[in-house]
C-alpha atoms as a PDB file:
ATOM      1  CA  UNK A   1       5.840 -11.262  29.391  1.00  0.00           C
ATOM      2  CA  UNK A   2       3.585 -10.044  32.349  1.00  0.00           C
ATOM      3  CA  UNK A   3       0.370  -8.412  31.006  1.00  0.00           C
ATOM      4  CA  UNK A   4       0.155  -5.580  33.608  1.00  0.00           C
ATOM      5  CA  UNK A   5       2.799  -4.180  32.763  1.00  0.00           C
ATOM      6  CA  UNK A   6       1.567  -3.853  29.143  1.00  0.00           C
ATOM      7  CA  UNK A   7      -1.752  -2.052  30.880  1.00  0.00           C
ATOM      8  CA  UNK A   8       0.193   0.118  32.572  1.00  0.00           C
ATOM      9  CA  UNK A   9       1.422   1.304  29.059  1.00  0.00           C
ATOM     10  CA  UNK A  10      -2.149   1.681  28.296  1.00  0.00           C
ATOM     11  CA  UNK A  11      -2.907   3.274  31.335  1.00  0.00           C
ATOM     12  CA  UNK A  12      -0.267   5.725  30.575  1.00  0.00           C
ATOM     13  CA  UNK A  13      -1.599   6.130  26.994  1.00  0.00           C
ATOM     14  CA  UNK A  14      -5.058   6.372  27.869  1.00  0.00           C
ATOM     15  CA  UNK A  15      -4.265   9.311  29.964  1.00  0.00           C
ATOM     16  CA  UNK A  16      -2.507  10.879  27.398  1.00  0.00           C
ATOM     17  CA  UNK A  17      -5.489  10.789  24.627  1.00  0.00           C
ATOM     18  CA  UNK A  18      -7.726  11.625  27.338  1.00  0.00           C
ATOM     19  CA  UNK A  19      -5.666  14.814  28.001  1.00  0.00           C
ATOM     20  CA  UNK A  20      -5.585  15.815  24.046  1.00  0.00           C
ATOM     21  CA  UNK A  21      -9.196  14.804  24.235  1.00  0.00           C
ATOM     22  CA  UNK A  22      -9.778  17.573  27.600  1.00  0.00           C
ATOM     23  CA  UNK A  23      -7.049  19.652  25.436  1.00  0.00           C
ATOM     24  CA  UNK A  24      -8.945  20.055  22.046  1.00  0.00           C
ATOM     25  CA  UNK A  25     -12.188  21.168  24.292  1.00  0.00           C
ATOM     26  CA  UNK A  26     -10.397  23.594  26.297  1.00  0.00           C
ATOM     27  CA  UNK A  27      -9.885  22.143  29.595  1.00  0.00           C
ATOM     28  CA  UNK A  28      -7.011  19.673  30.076  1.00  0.00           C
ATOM     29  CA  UNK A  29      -7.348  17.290  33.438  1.00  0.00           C
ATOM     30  CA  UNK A  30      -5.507  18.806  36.330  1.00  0.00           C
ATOM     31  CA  UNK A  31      -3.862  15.292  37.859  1.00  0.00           C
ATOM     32  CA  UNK A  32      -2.360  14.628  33.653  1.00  0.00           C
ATOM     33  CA  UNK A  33      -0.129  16.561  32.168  1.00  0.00           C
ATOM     34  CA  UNK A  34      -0.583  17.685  28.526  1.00  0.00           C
ATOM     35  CA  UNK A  35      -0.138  15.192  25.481  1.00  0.00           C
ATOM     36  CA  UNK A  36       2.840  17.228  24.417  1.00  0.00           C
ATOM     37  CA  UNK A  37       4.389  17.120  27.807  1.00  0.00           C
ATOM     38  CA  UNK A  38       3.706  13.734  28.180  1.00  0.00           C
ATOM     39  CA  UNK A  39       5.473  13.289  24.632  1.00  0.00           C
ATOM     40  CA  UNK A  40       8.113  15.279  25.774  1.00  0.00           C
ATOM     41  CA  UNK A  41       9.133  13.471  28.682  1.00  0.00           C
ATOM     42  CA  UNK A  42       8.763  10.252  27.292  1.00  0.00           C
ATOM     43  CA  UNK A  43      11.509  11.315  24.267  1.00  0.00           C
ATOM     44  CA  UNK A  44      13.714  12.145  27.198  1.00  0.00           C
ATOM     45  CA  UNK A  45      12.966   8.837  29.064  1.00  0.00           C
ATOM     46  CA  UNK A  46      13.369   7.072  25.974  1.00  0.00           C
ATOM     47  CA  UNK A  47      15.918   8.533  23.671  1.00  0.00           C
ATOM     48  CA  UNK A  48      13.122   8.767  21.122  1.00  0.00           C
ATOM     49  CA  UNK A  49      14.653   9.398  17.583  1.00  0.00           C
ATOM     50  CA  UNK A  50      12.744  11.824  15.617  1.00  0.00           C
ATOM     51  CA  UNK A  51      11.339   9.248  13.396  1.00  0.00           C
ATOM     52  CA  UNK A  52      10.110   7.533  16.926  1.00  0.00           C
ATOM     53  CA  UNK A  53       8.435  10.578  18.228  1.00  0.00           C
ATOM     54  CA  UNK A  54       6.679  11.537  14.484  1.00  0.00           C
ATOM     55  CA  UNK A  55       5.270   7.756  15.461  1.00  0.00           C
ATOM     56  CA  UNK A  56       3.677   8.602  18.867  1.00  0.00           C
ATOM     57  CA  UNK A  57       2.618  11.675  18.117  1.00  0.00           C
ATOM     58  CA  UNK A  58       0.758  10.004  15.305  1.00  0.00           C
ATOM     59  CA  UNK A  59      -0.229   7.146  17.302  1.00  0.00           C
ATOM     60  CA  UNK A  60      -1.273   9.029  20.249  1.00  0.00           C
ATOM     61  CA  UNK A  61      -3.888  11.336  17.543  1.00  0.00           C
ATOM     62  CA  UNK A  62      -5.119   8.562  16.164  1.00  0.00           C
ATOM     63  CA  UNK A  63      -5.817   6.684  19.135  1.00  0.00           C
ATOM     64  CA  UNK A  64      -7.644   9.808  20.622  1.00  0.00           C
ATOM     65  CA  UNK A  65      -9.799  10.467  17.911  1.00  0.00           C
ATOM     66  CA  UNK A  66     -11.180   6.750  17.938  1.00  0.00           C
ATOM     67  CA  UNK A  67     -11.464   6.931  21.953  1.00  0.00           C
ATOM     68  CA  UNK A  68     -13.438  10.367  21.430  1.00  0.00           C
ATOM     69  CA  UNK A  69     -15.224   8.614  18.428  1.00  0.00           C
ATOM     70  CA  UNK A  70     -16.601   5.742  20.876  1.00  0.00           C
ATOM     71  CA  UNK A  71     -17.481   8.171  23.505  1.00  0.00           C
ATOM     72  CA  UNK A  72     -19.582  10.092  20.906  1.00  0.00           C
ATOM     73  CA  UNK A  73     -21.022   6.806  19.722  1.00  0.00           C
ATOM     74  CA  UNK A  74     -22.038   5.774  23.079  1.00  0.00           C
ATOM     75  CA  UNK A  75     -22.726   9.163  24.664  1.00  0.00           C
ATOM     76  CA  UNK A  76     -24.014   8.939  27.952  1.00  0.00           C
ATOM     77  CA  UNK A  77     -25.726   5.733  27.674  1.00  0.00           C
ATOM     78  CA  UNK A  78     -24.507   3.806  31.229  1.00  0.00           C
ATOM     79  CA  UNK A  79     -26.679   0.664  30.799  1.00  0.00           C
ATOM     80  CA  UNK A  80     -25.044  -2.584  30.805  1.00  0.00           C
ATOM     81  CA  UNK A  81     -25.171  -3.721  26.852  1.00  0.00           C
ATOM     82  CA  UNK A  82     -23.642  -0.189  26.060  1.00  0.00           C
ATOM     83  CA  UNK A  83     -20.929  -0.955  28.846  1.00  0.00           C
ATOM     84  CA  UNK A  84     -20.488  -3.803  27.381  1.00  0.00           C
ATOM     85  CA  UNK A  85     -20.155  -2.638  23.629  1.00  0.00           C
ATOM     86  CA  UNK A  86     -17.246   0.232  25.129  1.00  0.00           C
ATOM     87  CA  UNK A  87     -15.403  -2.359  27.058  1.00  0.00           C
ATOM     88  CA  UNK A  88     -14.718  -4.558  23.900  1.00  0.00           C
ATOM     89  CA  UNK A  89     -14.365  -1.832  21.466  1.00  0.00           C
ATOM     90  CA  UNK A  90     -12.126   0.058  24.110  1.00  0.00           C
ATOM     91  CA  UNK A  91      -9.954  -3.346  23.704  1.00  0.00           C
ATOM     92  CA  UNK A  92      -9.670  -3.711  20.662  1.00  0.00           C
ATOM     93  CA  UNK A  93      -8.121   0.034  20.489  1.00  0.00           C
ATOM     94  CA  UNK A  94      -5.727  -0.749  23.413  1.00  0.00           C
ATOM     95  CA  UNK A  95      -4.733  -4.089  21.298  1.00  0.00           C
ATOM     96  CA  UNK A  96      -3.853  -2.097  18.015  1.00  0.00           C
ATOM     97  CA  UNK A  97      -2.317   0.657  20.368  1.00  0.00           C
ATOM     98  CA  UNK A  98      -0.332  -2.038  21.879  1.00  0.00           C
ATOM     99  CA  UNK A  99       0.908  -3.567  18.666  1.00  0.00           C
ATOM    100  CA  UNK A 100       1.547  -0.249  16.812  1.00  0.00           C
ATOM    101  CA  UNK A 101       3.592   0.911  19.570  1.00  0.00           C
ATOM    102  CA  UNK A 102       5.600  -2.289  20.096  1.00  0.00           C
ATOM    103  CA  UNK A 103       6.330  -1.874  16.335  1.00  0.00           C
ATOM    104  CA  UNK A 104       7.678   1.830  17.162  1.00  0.00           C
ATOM    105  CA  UNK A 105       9.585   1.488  20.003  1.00  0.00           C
ATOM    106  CA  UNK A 106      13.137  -0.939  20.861  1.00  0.00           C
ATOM    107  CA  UNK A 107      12.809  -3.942  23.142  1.00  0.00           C
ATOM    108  CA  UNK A 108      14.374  -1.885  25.686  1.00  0.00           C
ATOM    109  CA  UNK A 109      12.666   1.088  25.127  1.00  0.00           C
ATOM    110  CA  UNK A 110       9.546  -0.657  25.677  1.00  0.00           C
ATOM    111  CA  UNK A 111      11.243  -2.452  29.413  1.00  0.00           C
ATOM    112  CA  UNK A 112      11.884   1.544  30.102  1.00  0.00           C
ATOM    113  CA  UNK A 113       8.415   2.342  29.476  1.00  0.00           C
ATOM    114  CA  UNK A 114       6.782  -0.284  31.292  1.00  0.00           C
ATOM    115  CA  UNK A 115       9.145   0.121  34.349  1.00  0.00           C
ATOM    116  CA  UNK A 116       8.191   4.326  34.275  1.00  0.00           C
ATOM    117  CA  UNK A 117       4.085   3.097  33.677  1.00  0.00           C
ATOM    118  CA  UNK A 118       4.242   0.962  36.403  1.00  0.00           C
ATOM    119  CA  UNK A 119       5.993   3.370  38.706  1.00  0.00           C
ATOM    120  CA  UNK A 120       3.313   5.761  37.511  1.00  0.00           C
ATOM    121  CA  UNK A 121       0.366   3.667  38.257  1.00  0.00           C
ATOM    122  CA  UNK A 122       1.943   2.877  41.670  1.00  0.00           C
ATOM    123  CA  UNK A 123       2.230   7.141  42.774  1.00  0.00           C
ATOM    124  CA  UNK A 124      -1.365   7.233  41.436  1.00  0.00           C
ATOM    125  CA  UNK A 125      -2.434   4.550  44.030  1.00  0.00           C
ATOM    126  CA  UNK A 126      -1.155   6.834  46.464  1.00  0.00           C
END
């Protein structure tokens, strides 16, 4: 399996908790759209079942909260041990993000949502 596809997953996520992150302080990003949006469209994309989209929501809050946990944590701080400390514990949340959401989500679902992150991450480079 080629890994940047599975970061443009990430990407996509990431941009999703970091719009219910903007969200919950009153000021979602202009170039995202919401988390619920984003939700939305995915269940389209993928033919979520309910059970599937219970998941992601889920998965989505939880992986926000520990992304706006971190950045609380760290705060401002831009010197290089403190990137260093984010960059590894950012990983290790993308690795259980990964994991949890190859556990939700069909074999083909997950080709689907690669093939759309990619696509996404390609119109961003724009």
């Amino acid at each position: 399996m080629k890994r940047l596809p599975v970061r443009g997953i990430l990407l996509a996520a990431a941009l999703v908790v970091a719009c219910a992150a903007s969200a919950q302080q009153g000021s979602p990003p202009k170039s995202s759209p919401a988390p619920e949006a984003r939700l939305a469209q995915a269940k389209i994309r993928l033919n979520l079942t309910p059970d599937q989209e219970a998941q992601l929501r889920a998965l989505f809050q939880e992986v926000g909260a520990k992304l706006r946990a971190m950045q609380a944590k760290y705060g401002t701080d831009d010197s290089l041990s403190t990137r260093s400390a984010k960059a590894k514990e950012g990983l290790t949340i993308r690795e259980d993000f990964r994991t949890r959401l190859k556990s939700i989500l069909t074999a083909e679902q997950m080709a689907e949502e690669m093939r759309a992150a990619a696509k996404e991450k390609r119109q961003q480079g724009r």
